[in-house]
C-alpha atoms as a PDB file:
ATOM      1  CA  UNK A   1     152.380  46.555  60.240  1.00  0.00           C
ATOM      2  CA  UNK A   2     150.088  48.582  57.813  1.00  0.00           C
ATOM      3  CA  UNK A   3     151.162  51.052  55.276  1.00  0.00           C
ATOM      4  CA  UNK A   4     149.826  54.202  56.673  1.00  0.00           C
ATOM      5  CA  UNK A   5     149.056  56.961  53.918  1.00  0.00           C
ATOM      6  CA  UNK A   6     151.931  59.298  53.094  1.00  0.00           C
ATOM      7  CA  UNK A   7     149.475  62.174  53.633  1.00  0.00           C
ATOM      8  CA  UNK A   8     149.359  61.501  56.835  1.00  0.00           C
ATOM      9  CA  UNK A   9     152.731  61.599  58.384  1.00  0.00           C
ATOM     10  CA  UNK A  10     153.811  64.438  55.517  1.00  0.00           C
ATOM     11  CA  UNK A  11     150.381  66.179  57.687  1.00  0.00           C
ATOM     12  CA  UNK A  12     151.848  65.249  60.874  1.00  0.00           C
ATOM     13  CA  UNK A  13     155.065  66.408  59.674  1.00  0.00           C
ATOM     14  CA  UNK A  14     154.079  69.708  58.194  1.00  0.00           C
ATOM     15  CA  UNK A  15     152.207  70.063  61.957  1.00  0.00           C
ATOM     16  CA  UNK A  16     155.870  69.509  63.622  1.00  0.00           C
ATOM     17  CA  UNK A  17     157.442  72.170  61.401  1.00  0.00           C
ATOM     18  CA  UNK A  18     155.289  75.016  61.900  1.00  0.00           C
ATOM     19  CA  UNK A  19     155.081  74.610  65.809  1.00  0.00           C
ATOM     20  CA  UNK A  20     158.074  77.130  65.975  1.00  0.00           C
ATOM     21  CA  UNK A  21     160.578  79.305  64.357  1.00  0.00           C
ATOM     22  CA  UNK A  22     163.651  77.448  66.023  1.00  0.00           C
ATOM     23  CA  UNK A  23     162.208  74.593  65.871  1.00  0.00           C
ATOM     24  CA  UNK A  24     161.088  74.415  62.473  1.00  0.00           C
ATOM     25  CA  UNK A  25     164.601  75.214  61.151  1.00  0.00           C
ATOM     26  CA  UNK A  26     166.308  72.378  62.770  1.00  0.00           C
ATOM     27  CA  UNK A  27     164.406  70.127  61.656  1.00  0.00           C
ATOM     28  CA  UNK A  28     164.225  70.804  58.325  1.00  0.00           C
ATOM     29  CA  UNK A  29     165.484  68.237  55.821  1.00  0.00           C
ATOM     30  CA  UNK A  30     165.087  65.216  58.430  1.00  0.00           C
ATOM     31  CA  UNK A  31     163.522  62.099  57.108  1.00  0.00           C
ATOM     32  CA  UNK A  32     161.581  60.762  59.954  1.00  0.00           C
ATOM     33  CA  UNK A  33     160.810  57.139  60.234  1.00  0.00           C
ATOM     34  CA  UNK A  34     157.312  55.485  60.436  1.00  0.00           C
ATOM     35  CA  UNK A  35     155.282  55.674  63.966  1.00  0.00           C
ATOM     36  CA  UNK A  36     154.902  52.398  65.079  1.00  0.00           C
ATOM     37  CA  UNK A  37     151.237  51.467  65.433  1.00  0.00           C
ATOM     38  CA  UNK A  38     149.778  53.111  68.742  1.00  0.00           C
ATOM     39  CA  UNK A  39     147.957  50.561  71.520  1.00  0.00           C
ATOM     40  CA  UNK A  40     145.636  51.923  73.544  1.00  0.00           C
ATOM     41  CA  UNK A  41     145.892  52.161  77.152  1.00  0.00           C
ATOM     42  CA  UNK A  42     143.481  53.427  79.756  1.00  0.00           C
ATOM     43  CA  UNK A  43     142.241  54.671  83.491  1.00  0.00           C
ATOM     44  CA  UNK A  44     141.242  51.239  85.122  1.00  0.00           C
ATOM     45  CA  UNK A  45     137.631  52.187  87.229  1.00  0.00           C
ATOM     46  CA  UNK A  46     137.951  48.806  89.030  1.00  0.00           C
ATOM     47  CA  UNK A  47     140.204  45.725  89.330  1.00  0.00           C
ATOM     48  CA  UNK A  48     137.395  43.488  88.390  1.00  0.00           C
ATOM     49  CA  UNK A  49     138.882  40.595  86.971  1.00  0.00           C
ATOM     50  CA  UNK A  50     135.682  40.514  84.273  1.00  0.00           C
ATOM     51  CA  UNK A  51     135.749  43.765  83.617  1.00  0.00           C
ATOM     52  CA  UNK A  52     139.837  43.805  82.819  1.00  0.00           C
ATOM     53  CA  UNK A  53     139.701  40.254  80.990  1.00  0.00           C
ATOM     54  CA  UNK A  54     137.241  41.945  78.409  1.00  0.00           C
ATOM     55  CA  UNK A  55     139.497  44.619  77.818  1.00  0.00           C
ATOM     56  CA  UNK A  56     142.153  42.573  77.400  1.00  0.00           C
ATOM     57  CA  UNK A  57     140.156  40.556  74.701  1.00  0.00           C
ATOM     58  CA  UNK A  58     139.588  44.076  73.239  1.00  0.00           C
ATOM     59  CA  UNK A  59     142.955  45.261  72.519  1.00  0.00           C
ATOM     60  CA  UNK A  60     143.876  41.624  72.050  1.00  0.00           C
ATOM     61  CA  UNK A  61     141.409  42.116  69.052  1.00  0.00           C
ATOM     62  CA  UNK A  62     142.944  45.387  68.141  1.00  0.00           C
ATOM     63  CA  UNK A  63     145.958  43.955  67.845  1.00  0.00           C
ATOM     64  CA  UNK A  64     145.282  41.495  65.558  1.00  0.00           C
ATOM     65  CA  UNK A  65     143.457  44.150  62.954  1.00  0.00           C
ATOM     66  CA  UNK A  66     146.763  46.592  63.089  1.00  0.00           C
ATOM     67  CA  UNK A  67     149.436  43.609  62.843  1.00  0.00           C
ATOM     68  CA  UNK A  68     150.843  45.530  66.523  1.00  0.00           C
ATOM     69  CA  UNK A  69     154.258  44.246  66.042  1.00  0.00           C
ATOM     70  CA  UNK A  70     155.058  45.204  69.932  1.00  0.00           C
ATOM     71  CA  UNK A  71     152.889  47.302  71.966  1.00  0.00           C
ATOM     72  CA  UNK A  72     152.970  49.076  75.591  1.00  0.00           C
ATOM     73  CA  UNK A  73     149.540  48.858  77.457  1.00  0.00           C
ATOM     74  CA  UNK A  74     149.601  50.574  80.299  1.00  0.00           C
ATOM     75  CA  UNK A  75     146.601  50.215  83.061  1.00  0.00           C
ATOM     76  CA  UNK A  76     146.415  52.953  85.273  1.00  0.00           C
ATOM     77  CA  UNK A  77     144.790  51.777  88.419  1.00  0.00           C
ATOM     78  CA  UNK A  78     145.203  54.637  90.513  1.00  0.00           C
ATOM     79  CA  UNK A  79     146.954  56.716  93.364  1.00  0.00           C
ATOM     80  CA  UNK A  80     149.164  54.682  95.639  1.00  0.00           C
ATOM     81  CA  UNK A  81     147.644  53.847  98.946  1.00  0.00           C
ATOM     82  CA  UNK A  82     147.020  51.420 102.196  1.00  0.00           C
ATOM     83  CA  UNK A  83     145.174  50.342 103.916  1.00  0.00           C
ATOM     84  CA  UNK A  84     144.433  48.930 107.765  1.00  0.00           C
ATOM     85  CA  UNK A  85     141.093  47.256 107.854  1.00  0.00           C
ATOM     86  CA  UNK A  86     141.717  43.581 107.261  1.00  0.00           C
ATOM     87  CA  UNK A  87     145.446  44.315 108.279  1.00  0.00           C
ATOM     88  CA  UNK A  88     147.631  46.319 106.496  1.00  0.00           C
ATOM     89  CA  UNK A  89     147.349  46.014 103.039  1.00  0.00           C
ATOM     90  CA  UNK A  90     149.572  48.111  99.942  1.00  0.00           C
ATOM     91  CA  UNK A  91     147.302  48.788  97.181  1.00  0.00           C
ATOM     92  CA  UNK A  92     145.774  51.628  94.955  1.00  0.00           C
ATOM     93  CA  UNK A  93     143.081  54.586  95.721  1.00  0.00           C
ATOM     94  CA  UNK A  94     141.405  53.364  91.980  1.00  0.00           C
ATOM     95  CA  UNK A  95     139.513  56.372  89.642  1.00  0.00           C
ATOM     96  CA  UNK A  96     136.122  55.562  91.798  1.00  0.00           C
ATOM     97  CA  UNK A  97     137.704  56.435  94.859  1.00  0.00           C
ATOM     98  CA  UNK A  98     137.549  52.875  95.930  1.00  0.00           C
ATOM     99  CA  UNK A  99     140.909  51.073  97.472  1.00  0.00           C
ATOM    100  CA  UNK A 100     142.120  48.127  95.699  1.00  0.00           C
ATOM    101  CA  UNK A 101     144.803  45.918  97.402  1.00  0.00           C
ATOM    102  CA  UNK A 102     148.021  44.493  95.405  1.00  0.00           C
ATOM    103  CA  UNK A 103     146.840  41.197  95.204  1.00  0.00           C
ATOM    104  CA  UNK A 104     143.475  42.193  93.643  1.00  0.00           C
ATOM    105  CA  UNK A 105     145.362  44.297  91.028  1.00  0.00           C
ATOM    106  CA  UNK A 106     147.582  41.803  90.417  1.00  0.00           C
ATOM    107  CA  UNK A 107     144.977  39.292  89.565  1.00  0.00           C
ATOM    108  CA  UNK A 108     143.003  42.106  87.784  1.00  0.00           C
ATOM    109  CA  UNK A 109     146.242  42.389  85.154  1.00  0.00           C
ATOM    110  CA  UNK A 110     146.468  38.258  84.604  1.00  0.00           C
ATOM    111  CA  UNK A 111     142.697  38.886  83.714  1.00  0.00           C
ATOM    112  CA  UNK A 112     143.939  41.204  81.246  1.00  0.00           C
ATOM    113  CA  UNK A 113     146.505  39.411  79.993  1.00  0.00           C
ATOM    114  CA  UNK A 114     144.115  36.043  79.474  1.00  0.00           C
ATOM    115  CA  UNK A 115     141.796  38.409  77.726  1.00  0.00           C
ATOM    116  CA  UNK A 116     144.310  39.795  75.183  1.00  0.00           C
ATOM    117  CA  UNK A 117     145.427  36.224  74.842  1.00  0.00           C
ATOM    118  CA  UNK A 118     142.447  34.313  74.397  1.00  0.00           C
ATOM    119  CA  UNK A 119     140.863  36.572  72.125  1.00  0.00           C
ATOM    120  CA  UNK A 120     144.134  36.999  69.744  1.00  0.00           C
ATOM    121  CA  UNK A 121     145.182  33.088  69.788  1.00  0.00           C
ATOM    122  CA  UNK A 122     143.095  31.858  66.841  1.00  0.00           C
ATOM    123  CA  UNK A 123     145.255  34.245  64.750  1.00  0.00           C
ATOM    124  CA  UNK A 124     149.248  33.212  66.227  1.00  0.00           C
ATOM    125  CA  UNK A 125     149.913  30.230  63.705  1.00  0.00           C
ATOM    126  CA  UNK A 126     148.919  33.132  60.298  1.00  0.00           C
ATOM    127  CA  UNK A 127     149.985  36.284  62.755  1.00  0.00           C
ATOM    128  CA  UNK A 128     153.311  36.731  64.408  1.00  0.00           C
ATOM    129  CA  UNK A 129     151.845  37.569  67.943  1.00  0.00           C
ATOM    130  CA  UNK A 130     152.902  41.071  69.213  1.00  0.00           C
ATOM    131  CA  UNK A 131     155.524  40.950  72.610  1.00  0.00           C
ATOM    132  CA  UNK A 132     152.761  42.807  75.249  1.00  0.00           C
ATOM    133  CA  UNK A 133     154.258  44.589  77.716  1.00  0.00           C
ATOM    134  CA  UNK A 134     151.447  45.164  80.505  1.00  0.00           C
ATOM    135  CA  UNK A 135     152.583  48.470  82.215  1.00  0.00           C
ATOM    136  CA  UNK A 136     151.382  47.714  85.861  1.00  0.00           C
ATOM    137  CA  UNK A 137     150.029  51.972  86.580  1.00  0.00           C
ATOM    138  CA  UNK A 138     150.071  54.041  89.656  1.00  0.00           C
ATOM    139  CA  UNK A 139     151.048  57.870  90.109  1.00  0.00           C
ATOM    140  CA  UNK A 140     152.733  60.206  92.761  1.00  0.00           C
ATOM    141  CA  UNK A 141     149.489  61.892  93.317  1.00  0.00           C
ATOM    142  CA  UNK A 142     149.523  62.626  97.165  1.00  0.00           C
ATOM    143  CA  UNK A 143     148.442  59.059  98.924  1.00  0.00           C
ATOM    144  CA  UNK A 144     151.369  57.053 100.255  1.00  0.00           C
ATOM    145  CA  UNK A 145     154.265  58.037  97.312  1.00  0.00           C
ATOM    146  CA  UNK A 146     157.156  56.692  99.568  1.00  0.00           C
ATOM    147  CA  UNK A 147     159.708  53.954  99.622  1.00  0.00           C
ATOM    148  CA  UNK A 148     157.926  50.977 100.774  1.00  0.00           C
ATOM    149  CA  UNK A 149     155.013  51.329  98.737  1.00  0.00           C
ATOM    150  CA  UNK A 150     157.210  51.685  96.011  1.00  0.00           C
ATOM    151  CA  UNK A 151     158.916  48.450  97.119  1.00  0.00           C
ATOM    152  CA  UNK A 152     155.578  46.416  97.478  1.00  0.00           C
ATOM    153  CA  UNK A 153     154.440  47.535  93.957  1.00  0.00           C
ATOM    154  CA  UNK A 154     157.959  45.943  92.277  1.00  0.00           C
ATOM    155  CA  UNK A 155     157.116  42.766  93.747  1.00  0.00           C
ATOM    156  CA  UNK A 156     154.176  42.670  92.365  1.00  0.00           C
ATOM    157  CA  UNK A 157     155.362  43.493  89.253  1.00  0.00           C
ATOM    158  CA  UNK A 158     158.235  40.643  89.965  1.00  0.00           C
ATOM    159  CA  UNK A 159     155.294  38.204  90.620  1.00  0.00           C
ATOM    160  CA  UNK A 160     153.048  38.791  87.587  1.00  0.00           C
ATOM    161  CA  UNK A 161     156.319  37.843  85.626  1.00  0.00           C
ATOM    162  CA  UNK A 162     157.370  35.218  88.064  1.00  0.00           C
ATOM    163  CA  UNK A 163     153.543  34.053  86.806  1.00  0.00           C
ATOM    164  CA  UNK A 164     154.000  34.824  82.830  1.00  0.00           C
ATOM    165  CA  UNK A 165     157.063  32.402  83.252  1.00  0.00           C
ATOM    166  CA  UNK A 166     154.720  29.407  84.679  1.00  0.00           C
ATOM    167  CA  UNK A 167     152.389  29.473  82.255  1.00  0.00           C
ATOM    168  CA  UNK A 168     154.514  29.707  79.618  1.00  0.00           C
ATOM    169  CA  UNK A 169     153.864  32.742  78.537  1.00  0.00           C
ATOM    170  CA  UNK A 170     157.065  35.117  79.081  1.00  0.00           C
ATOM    171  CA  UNK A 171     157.953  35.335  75.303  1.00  0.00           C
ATOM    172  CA  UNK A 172     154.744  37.566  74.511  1.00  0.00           C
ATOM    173  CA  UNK A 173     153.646  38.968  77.945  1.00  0.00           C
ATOM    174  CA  UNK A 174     156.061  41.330  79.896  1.00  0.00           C
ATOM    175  CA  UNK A 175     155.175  42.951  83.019  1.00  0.00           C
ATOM    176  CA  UNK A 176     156.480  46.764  83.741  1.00  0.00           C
ATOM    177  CA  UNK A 177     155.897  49.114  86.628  1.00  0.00           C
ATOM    178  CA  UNK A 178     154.471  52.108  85.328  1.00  0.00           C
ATOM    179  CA  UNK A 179     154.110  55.622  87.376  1.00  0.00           C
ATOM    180  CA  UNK A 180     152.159  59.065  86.145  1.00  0.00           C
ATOM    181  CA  UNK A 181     154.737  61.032  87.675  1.00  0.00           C
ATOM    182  CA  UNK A 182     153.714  64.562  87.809  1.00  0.00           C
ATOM    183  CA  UNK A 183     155.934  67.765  89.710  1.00  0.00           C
ATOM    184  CA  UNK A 184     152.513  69.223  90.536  1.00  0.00           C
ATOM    185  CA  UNK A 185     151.364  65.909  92.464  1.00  0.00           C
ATOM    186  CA  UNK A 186     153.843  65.211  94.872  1.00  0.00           C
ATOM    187  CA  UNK A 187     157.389  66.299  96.002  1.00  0.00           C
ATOM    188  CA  UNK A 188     160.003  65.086  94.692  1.00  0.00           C
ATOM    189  CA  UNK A 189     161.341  64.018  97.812  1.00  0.00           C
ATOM    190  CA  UNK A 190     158.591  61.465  97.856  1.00  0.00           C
ATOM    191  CA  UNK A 191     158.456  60.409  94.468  1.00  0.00           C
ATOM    192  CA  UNK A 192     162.262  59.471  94.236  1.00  0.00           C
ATOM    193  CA  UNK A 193     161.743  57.536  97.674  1.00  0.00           C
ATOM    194  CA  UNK A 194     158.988  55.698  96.299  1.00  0.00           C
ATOM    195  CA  UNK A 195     161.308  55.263  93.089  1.00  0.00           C
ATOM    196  CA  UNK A 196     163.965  54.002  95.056  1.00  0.00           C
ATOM    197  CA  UNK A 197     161.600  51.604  96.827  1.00  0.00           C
ATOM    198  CA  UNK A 198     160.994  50.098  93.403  1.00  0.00           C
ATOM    199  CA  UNK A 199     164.554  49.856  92.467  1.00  0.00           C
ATOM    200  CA  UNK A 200     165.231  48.266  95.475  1.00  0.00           C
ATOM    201  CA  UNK A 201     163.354  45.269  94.670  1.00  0.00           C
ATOM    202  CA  UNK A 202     162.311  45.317  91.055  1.00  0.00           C
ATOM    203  CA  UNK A 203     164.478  42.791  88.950  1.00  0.00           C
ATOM    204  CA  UNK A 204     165.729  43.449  85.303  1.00  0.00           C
ATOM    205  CA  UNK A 205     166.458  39.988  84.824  1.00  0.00           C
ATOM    206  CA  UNK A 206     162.594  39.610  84.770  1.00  0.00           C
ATOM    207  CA  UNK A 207     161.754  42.378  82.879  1.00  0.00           C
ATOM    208  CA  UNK A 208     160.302  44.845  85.259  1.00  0.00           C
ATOM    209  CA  UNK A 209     161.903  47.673  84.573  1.00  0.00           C
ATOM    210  CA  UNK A 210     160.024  51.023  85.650  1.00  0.00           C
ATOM    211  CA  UNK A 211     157.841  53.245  83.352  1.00  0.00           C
ATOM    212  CA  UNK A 212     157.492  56.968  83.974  1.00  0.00           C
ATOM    213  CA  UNK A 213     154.751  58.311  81.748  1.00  0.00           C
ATOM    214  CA  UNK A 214     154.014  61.436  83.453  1.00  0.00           C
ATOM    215  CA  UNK A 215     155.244  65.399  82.864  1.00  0.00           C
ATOM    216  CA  UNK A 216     158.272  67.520  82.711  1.00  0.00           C
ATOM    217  CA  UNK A 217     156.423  70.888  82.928  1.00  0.00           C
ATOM    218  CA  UNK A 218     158.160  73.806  82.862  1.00  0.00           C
ATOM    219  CA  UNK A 219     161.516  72.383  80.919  1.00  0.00           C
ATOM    220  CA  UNK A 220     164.494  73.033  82.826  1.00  0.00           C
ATOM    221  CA  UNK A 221     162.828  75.080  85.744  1.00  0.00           C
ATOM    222  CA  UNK A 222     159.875  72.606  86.583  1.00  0.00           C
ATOM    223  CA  UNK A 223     158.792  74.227  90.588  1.00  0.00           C
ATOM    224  CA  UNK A 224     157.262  72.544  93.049  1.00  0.00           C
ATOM    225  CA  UNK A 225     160.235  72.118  94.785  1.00  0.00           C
ATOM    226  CA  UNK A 226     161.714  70.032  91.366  1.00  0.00           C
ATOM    227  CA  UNK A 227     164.958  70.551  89.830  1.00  0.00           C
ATOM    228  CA  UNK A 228     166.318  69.232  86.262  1.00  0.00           C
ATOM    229  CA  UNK A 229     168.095  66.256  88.095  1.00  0.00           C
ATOM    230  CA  UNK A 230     165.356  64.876  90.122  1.00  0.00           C
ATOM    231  CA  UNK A 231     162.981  65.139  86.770  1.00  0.00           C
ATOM    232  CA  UNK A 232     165.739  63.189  85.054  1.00  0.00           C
ATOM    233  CA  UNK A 233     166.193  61.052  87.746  1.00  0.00           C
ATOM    234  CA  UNK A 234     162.873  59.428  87.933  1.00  0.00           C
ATOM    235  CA  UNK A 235     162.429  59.041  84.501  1.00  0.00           C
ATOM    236  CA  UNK A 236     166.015  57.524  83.471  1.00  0.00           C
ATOM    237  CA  UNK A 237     168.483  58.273  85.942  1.00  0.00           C
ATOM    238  CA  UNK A 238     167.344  55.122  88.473  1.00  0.00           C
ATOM    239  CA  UNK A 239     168.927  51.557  87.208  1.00  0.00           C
ATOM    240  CA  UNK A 240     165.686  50.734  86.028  1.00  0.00           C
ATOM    241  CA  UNK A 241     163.889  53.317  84.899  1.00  0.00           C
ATOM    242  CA  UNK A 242     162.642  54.717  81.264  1.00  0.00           C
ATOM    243  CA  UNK A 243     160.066  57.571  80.500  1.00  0.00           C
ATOM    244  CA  UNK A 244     157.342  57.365  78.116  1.00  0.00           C
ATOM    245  CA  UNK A 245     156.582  61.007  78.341  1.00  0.00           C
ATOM    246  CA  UNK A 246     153.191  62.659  77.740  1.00  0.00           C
ATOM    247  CA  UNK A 247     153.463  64.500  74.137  1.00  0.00           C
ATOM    248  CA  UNK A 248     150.001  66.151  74.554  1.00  0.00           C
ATOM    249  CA  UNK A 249     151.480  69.302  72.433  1.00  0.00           C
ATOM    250  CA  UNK A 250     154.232  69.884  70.192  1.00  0.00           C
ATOM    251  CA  UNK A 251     155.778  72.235  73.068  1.00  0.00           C
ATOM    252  CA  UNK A 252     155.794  68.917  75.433  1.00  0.00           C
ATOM    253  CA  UNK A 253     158.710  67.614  73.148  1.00  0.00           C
ATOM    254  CA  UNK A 254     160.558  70.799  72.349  1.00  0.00           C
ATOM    255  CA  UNK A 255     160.176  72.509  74.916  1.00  0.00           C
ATOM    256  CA  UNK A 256     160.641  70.111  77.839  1.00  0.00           C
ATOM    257  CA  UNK A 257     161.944  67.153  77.362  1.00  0.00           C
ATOM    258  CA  UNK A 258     164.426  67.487  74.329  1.00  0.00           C
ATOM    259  CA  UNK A 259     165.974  70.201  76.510  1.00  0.00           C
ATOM    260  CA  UNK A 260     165.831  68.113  79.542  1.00  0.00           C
ATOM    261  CA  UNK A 261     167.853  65.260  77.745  1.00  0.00           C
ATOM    262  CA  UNK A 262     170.574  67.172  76.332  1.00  0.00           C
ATOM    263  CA  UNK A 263     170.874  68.570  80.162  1.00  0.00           C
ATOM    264  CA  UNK A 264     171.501  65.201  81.050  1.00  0.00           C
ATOM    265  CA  UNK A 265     173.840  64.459  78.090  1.00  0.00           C
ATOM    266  CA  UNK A 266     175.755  67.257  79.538  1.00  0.00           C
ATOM    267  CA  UNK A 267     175.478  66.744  83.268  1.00  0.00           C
ATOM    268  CA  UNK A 268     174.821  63.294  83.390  1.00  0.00           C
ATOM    269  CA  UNK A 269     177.385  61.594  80.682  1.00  0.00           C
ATOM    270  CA  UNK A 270     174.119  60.089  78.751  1.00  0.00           C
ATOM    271  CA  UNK A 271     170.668  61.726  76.886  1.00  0.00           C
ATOM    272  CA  UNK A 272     167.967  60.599  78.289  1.00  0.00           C
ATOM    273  CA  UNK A 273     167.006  56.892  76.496  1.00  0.00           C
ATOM    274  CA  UNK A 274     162.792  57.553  75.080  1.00  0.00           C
ATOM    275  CA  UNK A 275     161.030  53.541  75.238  1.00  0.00           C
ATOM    276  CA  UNK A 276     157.709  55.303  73.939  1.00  0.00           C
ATOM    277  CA  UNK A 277     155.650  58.114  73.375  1.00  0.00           C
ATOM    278  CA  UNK A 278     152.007  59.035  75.584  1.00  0.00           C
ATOM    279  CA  UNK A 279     149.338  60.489  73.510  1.00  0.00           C
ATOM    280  CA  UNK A 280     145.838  61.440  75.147  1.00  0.00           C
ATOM    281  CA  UNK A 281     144.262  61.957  72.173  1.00  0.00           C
ATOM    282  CA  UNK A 282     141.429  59.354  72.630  1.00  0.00           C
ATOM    283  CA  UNK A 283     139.885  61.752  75.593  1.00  0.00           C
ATOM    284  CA  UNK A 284     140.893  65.160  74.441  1.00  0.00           C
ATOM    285  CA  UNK A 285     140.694  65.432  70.507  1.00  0.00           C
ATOM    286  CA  UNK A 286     142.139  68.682  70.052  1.00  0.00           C
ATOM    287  CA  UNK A 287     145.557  67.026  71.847  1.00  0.00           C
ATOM    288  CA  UNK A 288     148.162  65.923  68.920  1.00  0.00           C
ATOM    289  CA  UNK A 289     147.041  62.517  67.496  1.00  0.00           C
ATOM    290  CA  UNK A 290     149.379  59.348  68.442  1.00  0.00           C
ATOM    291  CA  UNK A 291     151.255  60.253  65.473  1.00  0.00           C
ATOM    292  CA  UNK A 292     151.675  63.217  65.486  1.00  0.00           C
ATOM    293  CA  UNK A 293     152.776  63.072  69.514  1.00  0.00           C
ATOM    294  CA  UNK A 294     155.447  60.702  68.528  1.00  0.00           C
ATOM    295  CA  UNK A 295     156.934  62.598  65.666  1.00  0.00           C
ATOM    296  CA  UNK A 296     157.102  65.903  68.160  1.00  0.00           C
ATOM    297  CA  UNK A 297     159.070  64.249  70.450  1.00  0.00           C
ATOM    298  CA  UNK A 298     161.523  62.287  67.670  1.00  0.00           C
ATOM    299  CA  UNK A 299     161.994  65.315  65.511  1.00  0.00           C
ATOM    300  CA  UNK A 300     162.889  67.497  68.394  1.00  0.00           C
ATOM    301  CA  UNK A 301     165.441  64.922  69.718  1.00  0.00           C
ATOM    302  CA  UNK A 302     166.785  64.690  65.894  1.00  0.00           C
ATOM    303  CA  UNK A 303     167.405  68.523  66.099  1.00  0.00           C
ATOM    304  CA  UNK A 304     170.570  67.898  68.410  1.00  0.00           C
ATOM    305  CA  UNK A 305     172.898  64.587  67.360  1.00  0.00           C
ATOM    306  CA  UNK A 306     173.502  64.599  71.067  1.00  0.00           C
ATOM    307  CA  UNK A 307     169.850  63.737  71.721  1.00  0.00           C
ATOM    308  CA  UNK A 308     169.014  62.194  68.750  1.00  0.00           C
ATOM    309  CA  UNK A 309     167.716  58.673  69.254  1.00  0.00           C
ATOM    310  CA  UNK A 310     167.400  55.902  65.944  1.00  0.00           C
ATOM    311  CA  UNK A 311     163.945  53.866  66.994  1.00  0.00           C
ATOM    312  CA  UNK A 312     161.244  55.385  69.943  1.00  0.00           C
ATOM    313  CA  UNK A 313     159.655  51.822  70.391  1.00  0.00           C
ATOM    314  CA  UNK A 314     155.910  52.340  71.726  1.00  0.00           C
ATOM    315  CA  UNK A 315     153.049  54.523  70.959  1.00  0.00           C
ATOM    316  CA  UNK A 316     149.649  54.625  73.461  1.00  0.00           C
ATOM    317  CA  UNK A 317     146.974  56.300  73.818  1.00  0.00           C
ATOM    318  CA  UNK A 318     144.322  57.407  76.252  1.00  0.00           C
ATOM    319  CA  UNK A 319     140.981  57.360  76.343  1.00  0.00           C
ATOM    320  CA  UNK A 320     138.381  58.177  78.708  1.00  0.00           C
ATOM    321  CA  UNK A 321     138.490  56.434  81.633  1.00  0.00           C
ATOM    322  CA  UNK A 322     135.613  53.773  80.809  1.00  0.00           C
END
């Protein structure tokens, strides 16, 4: 990992403190740790397998020049949706409003995976490759959000490990499910079915756990029909789920979330457990940077020892979809 310049997190850090009165005074005096170097993920266009393969070999690349240590890449392919002409088929509506079945997006993410591989190998036996784990994206925006297609996109998921383990692979390459889970997208009556759908089939002992990297707008009082717990429970209250919350603004962390998990420390028995942080600084520069986003939402857990939580393990950004 390289030695980022003090100036920076001390700027990141002097950012954090002045983002609000309450805030800044409980958080005075902490020591925060080092970010951990920020992958970048992104808004997949198509499931081209030549298209994702060279991305792969691009962050694979990326990798390699930041010494990524372990790294979340999430590929977003779209709103859940079927299909059926050809007979029924589960798959995504994709960013150009084209529908991709499972299968093709599966095979679009071992493209992806070959690519990150292939162009990172040369450097394994002087590098100690990264562990990738390839979050597999959807969302609850409208389309089908319901049980079954939440089912169908676990065993996907299942079967792009099931794959990692055949070719050898499954001690660098990870497969997660990953959701942009938004209150203002869906209800939450759907999105928990289609949570539940993934729970029912996704399997821990393969690694594919669930990834919410969407909102919790609004704190405590989110609307749309949302309450505290079903916020909560997407993101960490189902057996396999963890959030890796968008920390677009400083407000994201203290606002909503930190709040949010001390609810559930005190409702729930448990804070909520952070994998990662969810920057979008790549397509909207006035956004907090990746670093910055991550200290946000570690400083404002620090404020409470019920909340406070030792290591947030990833750090991603997004671009424009490309």
């Amino acid at each position: 990992m390289p030695i980022r310049p003090a100036s920076l997190v001390a700027a990141a850090a002097a950012l954090l403190l002045t983002a609000g009165c309450g805030f800044a005074q409980a958080a005075v005096g902490l020591q925060a740790p080092e970010p951990p170097v920020p992958s970048s993920s992104r808004y997949v266009l198509s499931a081209r397998p030549t298209a994702l393969q060279s991305q792969g070999c691009t962050a694979g690349k990326q990798a390699v020049s930041t010494h990524l240590s372990s790294g979340l890449y999430i590929l977003d392919f779209g709103a859940p949706d079927d299909t059926i002409l050809g007979g029924f088929q589960y798959g995504t509506l994709n960013f150009d409003l084209n529908f991709d079945a499972l299968p093709a997006v599966e095979t679009a993410v071992e493209a992806w995976i070959n690519g990150f591989k292939h162009c990172s190998a040369s450097y394994w036996k002087i590098w100690v490759h990264p562990h990738v784990y390839v979050g597999v994206g959807t969302s609850n925006y409208e389309g089908q959000t319901n049980y079954a297609d939440g089912a169908a996109w676990a065993a996907m998921v299942n079967g792009l490990n099931l794959w990692s383990r055949r070719h050898g692979i499954s001690s660098k390459f990870t497969a997660v499910g990953a959701s942009d889970m938004e209150e203002g997208w869906n209800s939450p009556a759907n999105t928990i079915a289609w949570v539940k759908g993934y729970n029912s089939i996704g399997k821990a002992s393969l690694g594919s756990y669930l990834y919410d990297y969407g909102d919790d707008a609004n704190g405590l009082s989110p609307g749309n029909g949302w309450t505290a717990e079903d916020v909560w429970y997407v993101a960490n209250g189902a057996p396999l789920d963890y959030p890796i919350p968008e920390i677009y603004y400083t407000a994201d962390a203290t606002q909503d979330w930190a709040p949010l998990s001390l609810w559930a420390y005190e409702n729930e028995g448990r804070a909520i457990v952070f994998k990662g942080v969810i920057t979008e600084h790549g397509a909207n520069p006035s956004t907090l940077t990746p670093e910055q986003g991550w200290l946000a939402l570690y400083q404002a857990l620090a404020a409470n020892p019920h909340t406070a939580q030792a290591n947030i393990e990833f750090l991603t950004d997004v671009p424009e979809p490309s």
